[in-house]
N, C-alpha and C. Protein backbone atom coordinates (compact mmCIF):
# COMPACT_ATOMS: atom_id res chain seq x y z
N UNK A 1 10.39 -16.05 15.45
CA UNK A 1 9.70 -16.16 14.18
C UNK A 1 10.74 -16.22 13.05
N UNK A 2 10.49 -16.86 11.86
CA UNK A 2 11.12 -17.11 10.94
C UNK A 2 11.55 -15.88 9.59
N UNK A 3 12.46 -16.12 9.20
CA UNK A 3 12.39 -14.59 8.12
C UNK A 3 11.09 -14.73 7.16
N UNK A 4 10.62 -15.67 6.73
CA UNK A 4 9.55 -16.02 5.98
C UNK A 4 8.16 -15.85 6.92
N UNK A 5 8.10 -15.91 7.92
CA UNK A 5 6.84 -15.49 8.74
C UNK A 5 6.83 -13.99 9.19
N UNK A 6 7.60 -13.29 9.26
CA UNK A 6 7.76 -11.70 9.22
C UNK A 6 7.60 -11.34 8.12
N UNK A 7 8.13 -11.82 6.84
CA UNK A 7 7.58 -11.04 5.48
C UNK A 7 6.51 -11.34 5.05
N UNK A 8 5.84 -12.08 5.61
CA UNK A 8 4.27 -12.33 5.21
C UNK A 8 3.65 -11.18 5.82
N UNK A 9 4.19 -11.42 7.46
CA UNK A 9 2.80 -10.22 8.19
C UNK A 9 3.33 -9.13 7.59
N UNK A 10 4.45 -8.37 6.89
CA UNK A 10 4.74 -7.11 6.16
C UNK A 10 3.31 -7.20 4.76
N UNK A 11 3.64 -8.41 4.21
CA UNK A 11 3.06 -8.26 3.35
C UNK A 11 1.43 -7.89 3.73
N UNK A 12 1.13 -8.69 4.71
CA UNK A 12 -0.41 -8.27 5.32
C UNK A 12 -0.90 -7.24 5.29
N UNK A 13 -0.15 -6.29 5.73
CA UNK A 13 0.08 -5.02 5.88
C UNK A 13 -0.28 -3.93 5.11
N UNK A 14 0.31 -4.54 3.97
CA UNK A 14 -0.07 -3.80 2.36
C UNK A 14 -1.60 -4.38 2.12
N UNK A 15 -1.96 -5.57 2.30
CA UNK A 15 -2.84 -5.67 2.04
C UNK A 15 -4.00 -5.34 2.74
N UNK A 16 -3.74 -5.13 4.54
CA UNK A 16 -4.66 -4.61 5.30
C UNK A 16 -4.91 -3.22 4.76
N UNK A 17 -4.45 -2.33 4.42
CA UNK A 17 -3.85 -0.79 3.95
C UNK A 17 -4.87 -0.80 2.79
N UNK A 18 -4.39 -1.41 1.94
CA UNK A 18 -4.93 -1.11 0.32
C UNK A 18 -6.85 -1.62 0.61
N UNK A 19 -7.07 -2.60 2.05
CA UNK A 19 -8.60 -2.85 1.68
C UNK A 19 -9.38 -2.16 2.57
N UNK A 20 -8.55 -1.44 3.32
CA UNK A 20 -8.80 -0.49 4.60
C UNK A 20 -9.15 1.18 3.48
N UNK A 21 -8.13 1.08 2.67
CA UNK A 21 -8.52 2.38 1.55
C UNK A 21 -9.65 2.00 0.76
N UNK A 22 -10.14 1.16 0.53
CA UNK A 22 -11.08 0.99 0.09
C UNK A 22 -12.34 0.63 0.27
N UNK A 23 -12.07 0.24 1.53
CA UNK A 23 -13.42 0.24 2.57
C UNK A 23 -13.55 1.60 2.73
N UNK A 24 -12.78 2.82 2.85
CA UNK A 24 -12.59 3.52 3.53
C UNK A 24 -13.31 4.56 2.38
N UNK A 25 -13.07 4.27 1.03
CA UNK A 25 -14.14 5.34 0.19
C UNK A 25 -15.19 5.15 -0.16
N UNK A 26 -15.56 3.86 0.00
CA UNK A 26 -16.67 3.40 -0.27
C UNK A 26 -17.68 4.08 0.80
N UNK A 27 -17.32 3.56 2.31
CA UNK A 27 -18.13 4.28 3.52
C UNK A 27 -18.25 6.13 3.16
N UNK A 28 -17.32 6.51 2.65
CA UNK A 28 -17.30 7.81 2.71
C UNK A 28 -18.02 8.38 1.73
N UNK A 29 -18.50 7.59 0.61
CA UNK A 29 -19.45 7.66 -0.85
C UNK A 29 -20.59 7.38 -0.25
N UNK A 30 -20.89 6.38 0.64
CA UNK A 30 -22.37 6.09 0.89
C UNK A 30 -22.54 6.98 2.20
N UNK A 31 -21.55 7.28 2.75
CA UNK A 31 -21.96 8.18 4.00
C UNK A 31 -22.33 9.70 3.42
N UNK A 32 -22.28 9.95 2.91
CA UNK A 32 -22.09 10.96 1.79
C UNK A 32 -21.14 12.39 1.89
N UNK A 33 -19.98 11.67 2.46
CA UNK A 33 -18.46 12.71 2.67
C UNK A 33 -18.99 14.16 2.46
N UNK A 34 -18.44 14.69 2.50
CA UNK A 34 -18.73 15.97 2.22
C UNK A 34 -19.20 17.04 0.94
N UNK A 35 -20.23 16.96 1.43
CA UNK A 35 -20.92 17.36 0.13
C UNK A 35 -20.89 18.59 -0.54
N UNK A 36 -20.28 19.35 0.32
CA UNK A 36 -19.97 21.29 -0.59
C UNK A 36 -18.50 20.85 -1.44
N UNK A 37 -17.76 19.61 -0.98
CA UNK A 37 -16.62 19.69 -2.04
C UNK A 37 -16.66 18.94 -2.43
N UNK A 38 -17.14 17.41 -2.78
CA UNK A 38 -17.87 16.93 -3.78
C UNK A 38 -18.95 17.80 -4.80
N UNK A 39 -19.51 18.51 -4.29
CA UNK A 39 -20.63 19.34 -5.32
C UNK A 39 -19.52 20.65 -6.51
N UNK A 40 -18.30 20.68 -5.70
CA UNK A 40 -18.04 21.91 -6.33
C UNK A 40 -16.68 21.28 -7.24
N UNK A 41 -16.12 19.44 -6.84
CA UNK A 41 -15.60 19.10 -7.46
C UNK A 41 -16.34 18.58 -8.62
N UNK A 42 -17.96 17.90 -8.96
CA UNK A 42 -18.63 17.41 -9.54
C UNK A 42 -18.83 18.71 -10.75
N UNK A 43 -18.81 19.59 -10.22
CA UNK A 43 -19.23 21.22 -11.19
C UNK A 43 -17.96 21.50 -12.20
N UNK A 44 -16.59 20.99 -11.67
CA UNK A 44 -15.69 21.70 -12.56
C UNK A 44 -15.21 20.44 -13.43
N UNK A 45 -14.92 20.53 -14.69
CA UNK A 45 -14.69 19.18 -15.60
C UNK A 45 -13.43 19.52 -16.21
N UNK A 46 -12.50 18.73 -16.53
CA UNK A 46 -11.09 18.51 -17.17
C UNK A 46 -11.67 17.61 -18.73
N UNK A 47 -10.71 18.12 -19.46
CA UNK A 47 -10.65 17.93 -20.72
C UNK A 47 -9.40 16.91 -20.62
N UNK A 48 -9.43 15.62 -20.90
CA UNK A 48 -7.91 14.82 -20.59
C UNK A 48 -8.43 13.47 -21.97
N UNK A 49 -7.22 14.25 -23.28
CA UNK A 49 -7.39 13.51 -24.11
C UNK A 49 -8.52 13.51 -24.94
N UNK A 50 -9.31 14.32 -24.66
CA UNK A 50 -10.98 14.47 -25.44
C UNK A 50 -12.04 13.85 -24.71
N UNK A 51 -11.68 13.60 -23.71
CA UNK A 51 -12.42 13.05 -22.84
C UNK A 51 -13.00 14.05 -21.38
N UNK A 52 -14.28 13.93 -21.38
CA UNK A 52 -14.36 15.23 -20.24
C UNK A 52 -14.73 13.97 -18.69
N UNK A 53 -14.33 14.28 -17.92
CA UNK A 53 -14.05 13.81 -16.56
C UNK A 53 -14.23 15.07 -15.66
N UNK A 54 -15.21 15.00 -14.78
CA UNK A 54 -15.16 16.07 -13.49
C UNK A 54 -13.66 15.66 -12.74
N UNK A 55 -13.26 16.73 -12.05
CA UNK A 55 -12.54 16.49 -10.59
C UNK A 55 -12.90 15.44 -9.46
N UNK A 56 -14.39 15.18 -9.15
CA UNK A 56 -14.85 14.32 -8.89
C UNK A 56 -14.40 12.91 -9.35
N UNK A 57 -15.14 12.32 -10.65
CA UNK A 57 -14.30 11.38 -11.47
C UNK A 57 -13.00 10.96 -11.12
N UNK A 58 -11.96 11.77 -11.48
CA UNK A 58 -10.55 11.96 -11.24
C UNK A 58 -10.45 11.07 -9.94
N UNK A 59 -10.90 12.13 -8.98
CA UNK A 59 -10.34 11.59 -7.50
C UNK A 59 -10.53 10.28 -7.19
N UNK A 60 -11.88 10.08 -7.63
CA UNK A 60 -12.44 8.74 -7.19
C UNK A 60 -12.06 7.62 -7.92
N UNK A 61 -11.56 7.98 -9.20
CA UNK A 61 -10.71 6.68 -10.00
C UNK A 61 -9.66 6.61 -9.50
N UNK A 62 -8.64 7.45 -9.35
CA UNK A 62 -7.45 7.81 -8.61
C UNK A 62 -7.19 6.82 -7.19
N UNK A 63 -8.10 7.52 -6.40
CA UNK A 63 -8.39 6.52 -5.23
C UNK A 63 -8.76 5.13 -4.87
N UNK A 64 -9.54 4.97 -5.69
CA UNK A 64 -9.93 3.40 -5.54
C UNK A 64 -8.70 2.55 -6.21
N UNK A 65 -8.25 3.16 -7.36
CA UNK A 65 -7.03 2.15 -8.16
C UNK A 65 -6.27 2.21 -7.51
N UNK A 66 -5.59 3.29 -6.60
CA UNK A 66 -4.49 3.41 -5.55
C UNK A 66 -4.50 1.98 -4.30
N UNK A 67 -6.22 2.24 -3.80
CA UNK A 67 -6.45 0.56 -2.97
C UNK A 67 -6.61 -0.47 -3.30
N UNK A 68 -6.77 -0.63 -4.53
CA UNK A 68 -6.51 -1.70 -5.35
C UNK A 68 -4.84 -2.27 -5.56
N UNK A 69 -4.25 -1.37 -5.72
CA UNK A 69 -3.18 -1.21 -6.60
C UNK A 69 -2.19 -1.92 -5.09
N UNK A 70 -2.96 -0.95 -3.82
CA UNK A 70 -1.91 -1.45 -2.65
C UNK A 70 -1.65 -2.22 -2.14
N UNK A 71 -3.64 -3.12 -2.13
CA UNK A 71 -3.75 -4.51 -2.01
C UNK A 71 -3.25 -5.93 -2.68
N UNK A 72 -3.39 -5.09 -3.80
CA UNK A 72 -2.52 -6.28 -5.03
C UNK A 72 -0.95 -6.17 -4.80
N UNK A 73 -0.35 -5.40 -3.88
CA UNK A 73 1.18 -5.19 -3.66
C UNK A 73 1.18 -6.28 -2.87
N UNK A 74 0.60 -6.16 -1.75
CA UNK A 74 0.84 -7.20 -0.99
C UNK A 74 0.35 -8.76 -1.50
N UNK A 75 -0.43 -9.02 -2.08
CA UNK A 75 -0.41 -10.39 -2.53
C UNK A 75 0.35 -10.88 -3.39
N UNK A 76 1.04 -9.27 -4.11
CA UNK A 76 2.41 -10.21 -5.18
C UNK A 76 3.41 -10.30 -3.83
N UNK A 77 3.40 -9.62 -2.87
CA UNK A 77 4.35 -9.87 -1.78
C UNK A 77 4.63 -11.44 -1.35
N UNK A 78 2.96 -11.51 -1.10
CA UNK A 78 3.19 -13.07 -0.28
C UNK A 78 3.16 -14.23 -1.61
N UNK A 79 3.26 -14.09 -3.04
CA UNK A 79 3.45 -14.78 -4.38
C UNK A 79 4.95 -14.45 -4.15
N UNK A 80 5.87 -13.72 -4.61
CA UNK A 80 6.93 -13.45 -4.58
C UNK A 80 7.56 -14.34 -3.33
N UNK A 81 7.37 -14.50 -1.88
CA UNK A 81 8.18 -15.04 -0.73
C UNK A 81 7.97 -16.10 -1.26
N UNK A 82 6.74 -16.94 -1.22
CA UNK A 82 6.63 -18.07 -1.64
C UNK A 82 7.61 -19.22 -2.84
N UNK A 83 7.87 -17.94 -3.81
CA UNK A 83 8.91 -18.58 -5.04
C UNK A 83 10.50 -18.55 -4.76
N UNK A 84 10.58 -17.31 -4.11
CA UNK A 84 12.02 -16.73 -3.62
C UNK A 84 12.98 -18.03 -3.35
N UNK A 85 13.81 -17.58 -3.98
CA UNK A 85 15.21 -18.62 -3.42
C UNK A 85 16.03 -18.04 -2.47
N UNK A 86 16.09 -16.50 -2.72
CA UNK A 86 16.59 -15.92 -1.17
C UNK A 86 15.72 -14.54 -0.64
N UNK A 87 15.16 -15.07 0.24
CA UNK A 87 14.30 -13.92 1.22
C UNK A 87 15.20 -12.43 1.16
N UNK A 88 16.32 -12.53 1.51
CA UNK A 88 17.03 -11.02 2.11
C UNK A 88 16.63 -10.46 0.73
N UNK A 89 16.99 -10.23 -0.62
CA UNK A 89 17.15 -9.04 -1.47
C UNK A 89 15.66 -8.80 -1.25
N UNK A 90 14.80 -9.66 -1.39
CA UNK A 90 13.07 -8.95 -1.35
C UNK A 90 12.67 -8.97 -0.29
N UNK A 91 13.25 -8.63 0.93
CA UNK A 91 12.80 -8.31 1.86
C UNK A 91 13.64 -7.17 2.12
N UNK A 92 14.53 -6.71 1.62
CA UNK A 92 15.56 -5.43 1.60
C UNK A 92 14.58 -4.05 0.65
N UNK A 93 13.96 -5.32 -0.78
CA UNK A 93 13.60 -3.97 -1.58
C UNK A 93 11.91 -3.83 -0.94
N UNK A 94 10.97 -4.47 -0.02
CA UNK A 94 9.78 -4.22 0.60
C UNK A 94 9.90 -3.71 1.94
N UNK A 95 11.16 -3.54 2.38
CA UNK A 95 11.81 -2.57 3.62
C UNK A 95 11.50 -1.05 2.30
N UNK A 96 12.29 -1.03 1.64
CA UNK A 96 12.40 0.09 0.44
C UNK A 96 11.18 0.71 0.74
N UNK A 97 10.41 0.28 -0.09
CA UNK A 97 8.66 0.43 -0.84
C UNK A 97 8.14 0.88 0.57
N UNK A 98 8.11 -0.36 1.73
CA UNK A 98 7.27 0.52 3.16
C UNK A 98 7.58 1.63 3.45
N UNK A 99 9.09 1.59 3.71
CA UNK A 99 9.54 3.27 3.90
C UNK A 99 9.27 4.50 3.69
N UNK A 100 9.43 4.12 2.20
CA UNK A 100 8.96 5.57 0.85
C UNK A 100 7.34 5.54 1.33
N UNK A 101 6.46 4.82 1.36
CA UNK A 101 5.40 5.07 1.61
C UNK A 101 4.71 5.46 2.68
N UNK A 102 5.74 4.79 4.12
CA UNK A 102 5.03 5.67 5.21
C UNK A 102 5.82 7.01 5.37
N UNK A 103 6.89 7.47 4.76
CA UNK A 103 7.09 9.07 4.82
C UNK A 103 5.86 9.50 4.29
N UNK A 104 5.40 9.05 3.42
CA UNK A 104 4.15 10.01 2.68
C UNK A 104 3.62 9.83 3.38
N UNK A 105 2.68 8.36 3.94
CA UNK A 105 1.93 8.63 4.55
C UNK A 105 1.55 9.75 5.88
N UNK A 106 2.79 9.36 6.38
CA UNK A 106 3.32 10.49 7.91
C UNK A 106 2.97 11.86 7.60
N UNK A 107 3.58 12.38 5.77
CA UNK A 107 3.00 13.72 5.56
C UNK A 107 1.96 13.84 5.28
N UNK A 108 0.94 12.88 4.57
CA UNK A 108 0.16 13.34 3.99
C UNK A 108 -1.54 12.52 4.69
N UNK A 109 -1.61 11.58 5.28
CA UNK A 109 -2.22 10.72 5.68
C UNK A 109 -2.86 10.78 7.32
N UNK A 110 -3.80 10.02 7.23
CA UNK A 110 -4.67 9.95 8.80
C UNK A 110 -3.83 8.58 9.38
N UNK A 111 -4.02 8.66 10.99
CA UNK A 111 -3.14 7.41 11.18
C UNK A 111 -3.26 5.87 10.98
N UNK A 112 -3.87 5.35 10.06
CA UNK A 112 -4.14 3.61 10.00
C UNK A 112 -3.16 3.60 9.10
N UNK A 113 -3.03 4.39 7.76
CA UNK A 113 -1.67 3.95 7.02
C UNK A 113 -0.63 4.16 7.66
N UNK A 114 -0.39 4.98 8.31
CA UNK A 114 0.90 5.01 9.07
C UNK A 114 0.92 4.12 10.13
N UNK A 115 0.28 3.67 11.09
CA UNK A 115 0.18 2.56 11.51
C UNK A 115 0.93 1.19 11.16
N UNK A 116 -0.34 1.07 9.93
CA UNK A 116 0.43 0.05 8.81
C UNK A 116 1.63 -0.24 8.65
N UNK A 117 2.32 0.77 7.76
CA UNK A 117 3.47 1.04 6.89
C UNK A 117 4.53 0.71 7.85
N UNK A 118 4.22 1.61 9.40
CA UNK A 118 5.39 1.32 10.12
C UNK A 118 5.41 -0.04 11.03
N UNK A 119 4.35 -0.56 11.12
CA UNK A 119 4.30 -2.35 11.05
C UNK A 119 4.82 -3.28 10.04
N UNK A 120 5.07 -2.53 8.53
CA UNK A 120 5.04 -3.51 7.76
C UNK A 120 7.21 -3.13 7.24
N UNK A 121 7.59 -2.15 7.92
CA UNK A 121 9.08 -1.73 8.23
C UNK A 121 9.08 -2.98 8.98
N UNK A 122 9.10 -2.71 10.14
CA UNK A 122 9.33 -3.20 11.05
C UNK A 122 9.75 -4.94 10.97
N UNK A 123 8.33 -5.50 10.32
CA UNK A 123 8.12 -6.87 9.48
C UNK A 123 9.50 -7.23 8.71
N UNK A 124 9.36 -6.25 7.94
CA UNK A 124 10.16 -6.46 6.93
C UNK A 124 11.67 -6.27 7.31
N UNK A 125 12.17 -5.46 8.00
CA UNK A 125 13.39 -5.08 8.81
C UNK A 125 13.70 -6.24 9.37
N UNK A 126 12.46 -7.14 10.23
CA UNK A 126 12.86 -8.11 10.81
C UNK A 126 13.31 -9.36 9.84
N UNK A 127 12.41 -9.43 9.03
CA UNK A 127 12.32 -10.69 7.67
C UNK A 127 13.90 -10.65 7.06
N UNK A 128 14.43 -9.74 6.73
CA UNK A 128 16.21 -9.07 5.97
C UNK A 128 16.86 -9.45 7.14
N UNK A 129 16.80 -8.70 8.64
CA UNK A 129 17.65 -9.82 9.81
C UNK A 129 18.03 -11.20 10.23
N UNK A 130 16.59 -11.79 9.61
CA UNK A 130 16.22 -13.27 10.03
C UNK A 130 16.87 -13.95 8.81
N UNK A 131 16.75 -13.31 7.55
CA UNK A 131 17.35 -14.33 6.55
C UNK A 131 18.63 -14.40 5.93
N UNK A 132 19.52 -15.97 6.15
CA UNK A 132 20.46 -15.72 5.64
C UNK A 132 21.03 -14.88 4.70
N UNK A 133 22.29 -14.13 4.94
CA UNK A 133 22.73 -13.52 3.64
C UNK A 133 23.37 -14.46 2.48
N UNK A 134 24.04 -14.32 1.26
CA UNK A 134 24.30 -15.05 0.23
C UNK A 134 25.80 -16.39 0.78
N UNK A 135 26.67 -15.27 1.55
CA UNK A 135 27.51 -16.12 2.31
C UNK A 135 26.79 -17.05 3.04
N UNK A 136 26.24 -16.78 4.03
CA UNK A 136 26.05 -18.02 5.16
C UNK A 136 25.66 -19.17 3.86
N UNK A 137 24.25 -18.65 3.21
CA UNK A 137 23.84 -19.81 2.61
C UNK A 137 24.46 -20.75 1.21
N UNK A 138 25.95 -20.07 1.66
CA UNK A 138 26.93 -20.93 0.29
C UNK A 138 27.45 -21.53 1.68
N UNK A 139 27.53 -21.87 2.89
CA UNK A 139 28.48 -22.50 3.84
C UNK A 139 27.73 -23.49 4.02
C-alpha cells in the first residue's frame, strides 16, 4: 500500500471514532443511560458567565462537540493528504495527535477508541515509512 493509502485509513479512523462517539450518546440519551446520575447531574446547576447550565448540560455539550470535533479531525485529515506536497511531516504530526489520544483513551476510555487510535498509529506509522523523506524526493 501506498503512503497516501495508509494515511487515509488513519484518517478513517478519526472519523470512525468521532461518529462512533456520537452514535454512542445519542443511543445512550434515548436508551435512557442512567438515570440516578443523570437525575442528580440535572439537579445541580453551574453559574458560567451568568449563564446557569446543569452538570447535565455541560456533559452533554462537552460530549457531542468532542464527536464532532473528532470527526471533523479526520476529514481535515483526508483534505490536508489530498493538498500535501509532502506526506511524511503530516503524517509524522497525525502519528503525534493518535498517540496523545490513545494514551488517554487507554486511561480513560472503553475499548472502540482504543481500538481506533491504535489502528490509526499504526496507519499513520506506516503512511511516515512509506513516504519519501525531503532527500530522496530532491534526487
Amino acid at each position: 500500500m501506498t503512503s497516501l493509502t495508509w494515511f487515509r485509513a488513519g484518517a478513517w479512523c478519526w472519523i470512525l471514532t468521532g461518529a462512533g462517539h456520537l452514535l454512542g450518546d445519542i443511543y445512550l440519551r434515548t436508551a435512557g443511560g442512567d438515570s440516578a446520575i443523570d437525575a442528580q447531574m440535572r439537579a445541580h446547576t453551574l453559574d458560567l458567565m451568568g449563564i446557569q447550565r446543569t452538570y447535565y448540560q455541560l456533559m452533554m455539550s462537552f460530549s457531542l462537540a468532542m464527536g464532532v470535533a473528532v470527526m471533523f479531525v479526520g476529514i481535515l485529515l483526508l483534505q490536508l493528504a489530498r493538498h500535501a506536497s509532502e506526506l511524511r511531516p503530516l503524517a509524522a504530526l497525525a502519528l503525534a495527535m493518535s498517540a496523545l489520544s490513545l494514551a488517554m483513551s487507554i486511561w480513560l476510555d472503553p475499548p472502540p477508541p482504543i481500538i481506533l487510535f491504535t489502528l490509526a498509529c499504526a496507519c499513520f506509522g506506516l503512511s511516515w515509512r512509506a513516504a519519501p523523506d525531503r532527500q530522496e524526493a530532491l534526487r
